[in-house]
C-alpha atoms as a PDB file:
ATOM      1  CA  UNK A   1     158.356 -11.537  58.510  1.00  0.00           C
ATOM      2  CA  UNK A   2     155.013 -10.849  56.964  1.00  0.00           C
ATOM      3  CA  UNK A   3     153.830 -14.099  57.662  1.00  0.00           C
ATOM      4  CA  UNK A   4     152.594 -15.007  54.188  1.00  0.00           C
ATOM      5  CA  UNK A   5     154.578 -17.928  53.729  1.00  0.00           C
ATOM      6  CA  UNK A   6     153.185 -19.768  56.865  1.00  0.00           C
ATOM      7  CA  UNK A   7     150.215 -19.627  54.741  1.00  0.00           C
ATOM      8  CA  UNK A   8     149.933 -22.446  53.054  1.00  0.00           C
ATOM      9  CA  UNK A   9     152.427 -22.217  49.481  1.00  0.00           C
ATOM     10  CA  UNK A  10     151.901 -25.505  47.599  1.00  0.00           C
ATOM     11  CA  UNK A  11     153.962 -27.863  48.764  1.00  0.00           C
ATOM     12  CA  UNK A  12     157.020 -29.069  45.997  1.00  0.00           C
ATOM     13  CA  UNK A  13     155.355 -31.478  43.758  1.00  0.00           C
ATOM     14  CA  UNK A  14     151.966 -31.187  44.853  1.00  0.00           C
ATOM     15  CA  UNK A  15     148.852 -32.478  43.092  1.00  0.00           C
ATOM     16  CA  UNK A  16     146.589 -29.948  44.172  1.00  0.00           C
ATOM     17  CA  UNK A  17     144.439 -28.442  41.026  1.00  0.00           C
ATOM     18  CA  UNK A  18     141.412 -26.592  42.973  1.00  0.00           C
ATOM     19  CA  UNK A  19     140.049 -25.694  46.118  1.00  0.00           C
ATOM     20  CA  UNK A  20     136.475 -24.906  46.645  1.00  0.00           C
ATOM     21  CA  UNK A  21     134.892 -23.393  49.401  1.00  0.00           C
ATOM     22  CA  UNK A  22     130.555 -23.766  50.024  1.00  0.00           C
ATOM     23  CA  UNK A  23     129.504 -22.015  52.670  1.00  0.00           C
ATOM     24  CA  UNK A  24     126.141 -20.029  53.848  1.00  0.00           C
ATOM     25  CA  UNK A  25     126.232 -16.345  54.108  1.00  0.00           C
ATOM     26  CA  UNK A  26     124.569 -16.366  57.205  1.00  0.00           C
ATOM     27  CA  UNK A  27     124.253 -19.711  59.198  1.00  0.00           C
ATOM     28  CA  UNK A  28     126.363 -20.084  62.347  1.00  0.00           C
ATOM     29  CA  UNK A  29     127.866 -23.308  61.470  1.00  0.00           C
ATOM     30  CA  UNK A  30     129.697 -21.359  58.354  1.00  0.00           C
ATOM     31  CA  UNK A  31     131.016 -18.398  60.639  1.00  0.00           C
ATOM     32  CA  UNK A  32     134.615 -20.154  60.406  1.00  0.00           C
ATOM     33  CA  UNK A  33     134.548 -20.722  56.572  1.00  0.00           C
ATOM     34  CA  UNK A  34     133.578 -16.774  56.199  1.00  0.00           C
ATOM     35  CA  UNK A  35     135.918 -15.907  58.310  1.00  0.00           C
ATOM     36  CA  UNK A  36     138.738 -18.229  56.710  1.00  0.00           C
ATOM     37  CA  UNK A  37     138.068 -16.569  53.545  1.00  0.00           C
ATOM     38  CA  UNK A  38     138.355 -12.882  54.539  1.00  0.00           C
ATOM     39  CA  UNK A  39     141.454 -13.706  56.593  1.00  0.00           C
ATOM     40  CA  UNK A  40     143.510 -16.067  54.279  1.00  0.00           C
ATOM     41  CA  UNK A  41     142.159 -15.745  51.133  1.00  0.00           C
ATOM     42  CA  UNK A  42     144.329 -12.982  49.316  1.00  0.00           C
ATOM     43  CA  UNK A  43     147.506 -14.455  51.117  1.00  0.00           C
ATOM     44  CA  UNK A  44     146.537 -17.982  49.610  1.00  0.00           C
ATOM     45  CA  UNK A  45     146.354 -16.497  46.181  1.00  0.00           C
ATOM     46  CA  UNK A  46     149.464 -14.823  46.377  1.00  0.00           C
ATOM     47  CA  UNK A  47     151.209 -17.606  47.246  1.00  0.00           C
ATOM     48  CA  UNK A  48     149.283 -20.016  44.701  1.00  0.00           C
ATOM     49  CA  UNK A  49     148.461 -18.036  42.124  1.00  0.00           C
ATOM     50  CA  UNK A  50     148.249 -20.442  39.776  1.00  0.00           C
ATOM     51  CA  UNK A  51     145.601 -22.767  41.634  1.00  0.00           C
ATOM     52  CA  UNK A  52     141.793 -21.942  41.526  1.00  0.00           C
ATOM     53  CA  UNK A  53     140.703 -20.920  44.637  1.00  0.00           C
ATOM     54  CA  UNK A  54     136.468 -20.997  44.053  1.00  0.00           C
ATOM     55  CA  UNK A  55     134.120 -19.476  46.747  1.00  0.00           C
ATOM     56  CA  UNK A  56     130.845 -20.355  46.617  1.00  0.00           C
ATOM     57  CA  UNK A  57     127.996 -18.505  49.063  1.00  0.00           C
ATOM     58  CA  UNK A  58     125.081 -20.302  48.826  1.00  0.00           C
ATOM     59  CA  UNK A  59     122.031 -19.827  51.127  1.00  0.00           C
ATOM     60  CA  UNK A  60     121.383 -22.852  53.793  1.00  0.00           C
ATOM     61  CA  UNK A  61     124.026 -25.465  52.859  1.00  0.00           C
ATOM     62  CA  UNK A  62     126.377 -27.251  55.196  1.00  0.00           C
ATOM     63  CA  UNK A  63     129.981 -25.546  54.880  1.00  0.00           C
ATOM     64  CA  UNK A  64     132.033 -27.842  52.535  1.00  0.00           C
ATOM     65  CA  UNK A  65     135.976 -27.645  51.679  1.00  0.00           C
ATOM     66  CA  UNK A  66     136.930 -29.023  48.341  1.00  0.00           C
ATOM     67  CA  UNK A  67     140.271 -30.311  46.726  1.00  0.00           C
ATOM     68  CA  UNK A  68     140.247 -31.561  43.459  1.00  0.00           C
ATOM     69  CA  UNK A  69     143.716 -33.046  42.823  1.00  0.00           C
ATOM     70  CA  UNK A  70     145.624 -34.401  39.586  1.00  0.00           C
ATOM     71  CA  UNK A  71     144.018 -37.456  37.408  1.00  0.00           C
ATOM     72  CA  UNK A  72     140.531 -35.762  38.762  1.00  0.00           C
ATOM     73  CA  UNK A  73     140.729 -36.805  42.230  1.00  0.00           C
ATOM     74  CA  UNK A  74     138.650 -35.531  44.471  1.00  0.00           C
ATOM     75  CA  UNK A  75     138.610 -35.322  48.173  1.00  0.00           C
ATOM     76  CA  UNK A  76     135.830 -32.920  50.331  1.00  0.00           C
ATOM     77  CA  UNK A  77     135.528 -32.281  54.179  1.00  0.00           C
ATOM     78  CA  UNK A  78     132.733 -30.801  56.367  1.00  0.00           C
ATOM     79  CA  UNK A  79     133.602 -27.491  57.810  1.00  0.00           C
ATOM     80  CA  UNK A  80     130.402 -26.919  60.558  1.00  0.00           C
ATOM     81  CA  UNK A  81     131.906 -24.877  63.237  1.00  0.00           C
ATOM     82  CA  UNK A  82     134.910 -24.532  62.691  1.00  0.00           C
ATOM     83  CA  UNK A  83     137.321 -21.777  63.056  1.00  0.00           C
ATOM     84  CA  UNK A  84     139.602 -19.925  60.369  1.00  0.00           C
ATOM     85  CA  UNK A  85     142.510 -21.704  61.458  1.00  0.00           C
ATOM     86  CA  UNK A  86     141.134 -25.216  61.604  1.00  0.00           C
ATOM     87  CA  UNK A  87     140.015 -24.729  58.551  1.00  0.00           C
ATOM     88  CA  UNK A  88     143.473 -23.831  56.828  1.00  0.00           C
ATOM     89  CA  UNK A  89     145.372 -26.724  58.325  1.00  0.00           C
ATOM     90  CA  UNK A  90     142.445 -29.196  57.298  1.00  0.00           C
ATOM     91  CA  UNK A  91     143.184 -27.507  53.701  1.00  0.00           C
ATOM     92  CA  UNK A  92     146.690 -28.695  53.992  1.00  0.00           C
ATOM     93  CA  UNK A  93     146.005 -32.042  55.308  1.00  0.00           C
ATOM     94  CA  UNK A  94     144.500 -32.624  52.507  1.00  0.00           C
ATOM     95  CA  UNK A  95     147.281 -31.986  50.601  1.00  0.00           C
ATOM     96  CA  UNK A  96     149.144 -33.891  52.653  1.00  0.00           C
ATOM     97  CA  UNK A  97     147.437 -36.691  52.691  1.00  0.00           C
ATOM     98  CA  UNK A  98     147.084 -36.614  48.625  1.00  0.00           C
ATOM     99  CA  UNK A  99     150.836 -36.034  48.472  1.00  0.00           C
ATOM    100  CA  UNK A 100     151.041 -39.332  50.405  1.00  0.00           C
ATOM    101  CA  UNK A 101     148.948 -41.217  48.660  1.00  0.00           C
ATOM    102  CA  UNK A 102     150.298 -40.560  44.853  1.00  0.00           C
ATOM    103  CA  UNK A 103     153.555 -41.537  46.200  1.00  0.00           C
ATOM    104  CA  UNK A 104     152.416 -45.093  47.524  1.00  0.00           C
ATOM    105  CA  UNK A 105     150.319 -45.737  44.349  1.00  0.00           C
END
């Protein structure tokens, strides 16, 4: 298996509408968001090519993930230090946790 679908696909009736990632080119604290984007990035857009996936480099600012979901929800988390990895599954907790919440509303 190519491991592309362990990924992240959308989940079935997901609210998910953008993710945006913020990150420093060069800071330490933003090693794990550069290196989330050169590892998962083309996978993620294969497997959601329909969502926006927006990279921003910006010099000195704190790594930020964010998820803008249906009805203009929005939802952001720091990223300092983390690693690729921790930084994809706190991508789909987010989605998780939207998923969640639009079904108890």
């Amino acid at each position: 298996s190519s491991g592309i679908n362990a990924e992240w696909p959308l989940r079935p009736g997901s609210a998910l509408r953008e993710v945006r990632i913020i990150f420093c080119q060069y800071s330490a604290a933003s090693a794990g968001a550069r290196q989330f984007v050169s590892e998962h990035y083309v996978n993620l857009k294969v497997e959601n090519p329909t969502t926006p996936i927006l990279i921003r480099e910006c010099s000195d600012v704190q790594p930020m993930l964010y998820a803008r979901f249906a009805h203009g929800r929005e939802k952001s988390a720091p990223l300092n230090d983390m690693v690729s990895n921790e930084i994809l599954e706190k991508l789909k907790s987010l989605d998780e946790t939207s998923l969640q919440e639009a079904t108890n509303s």
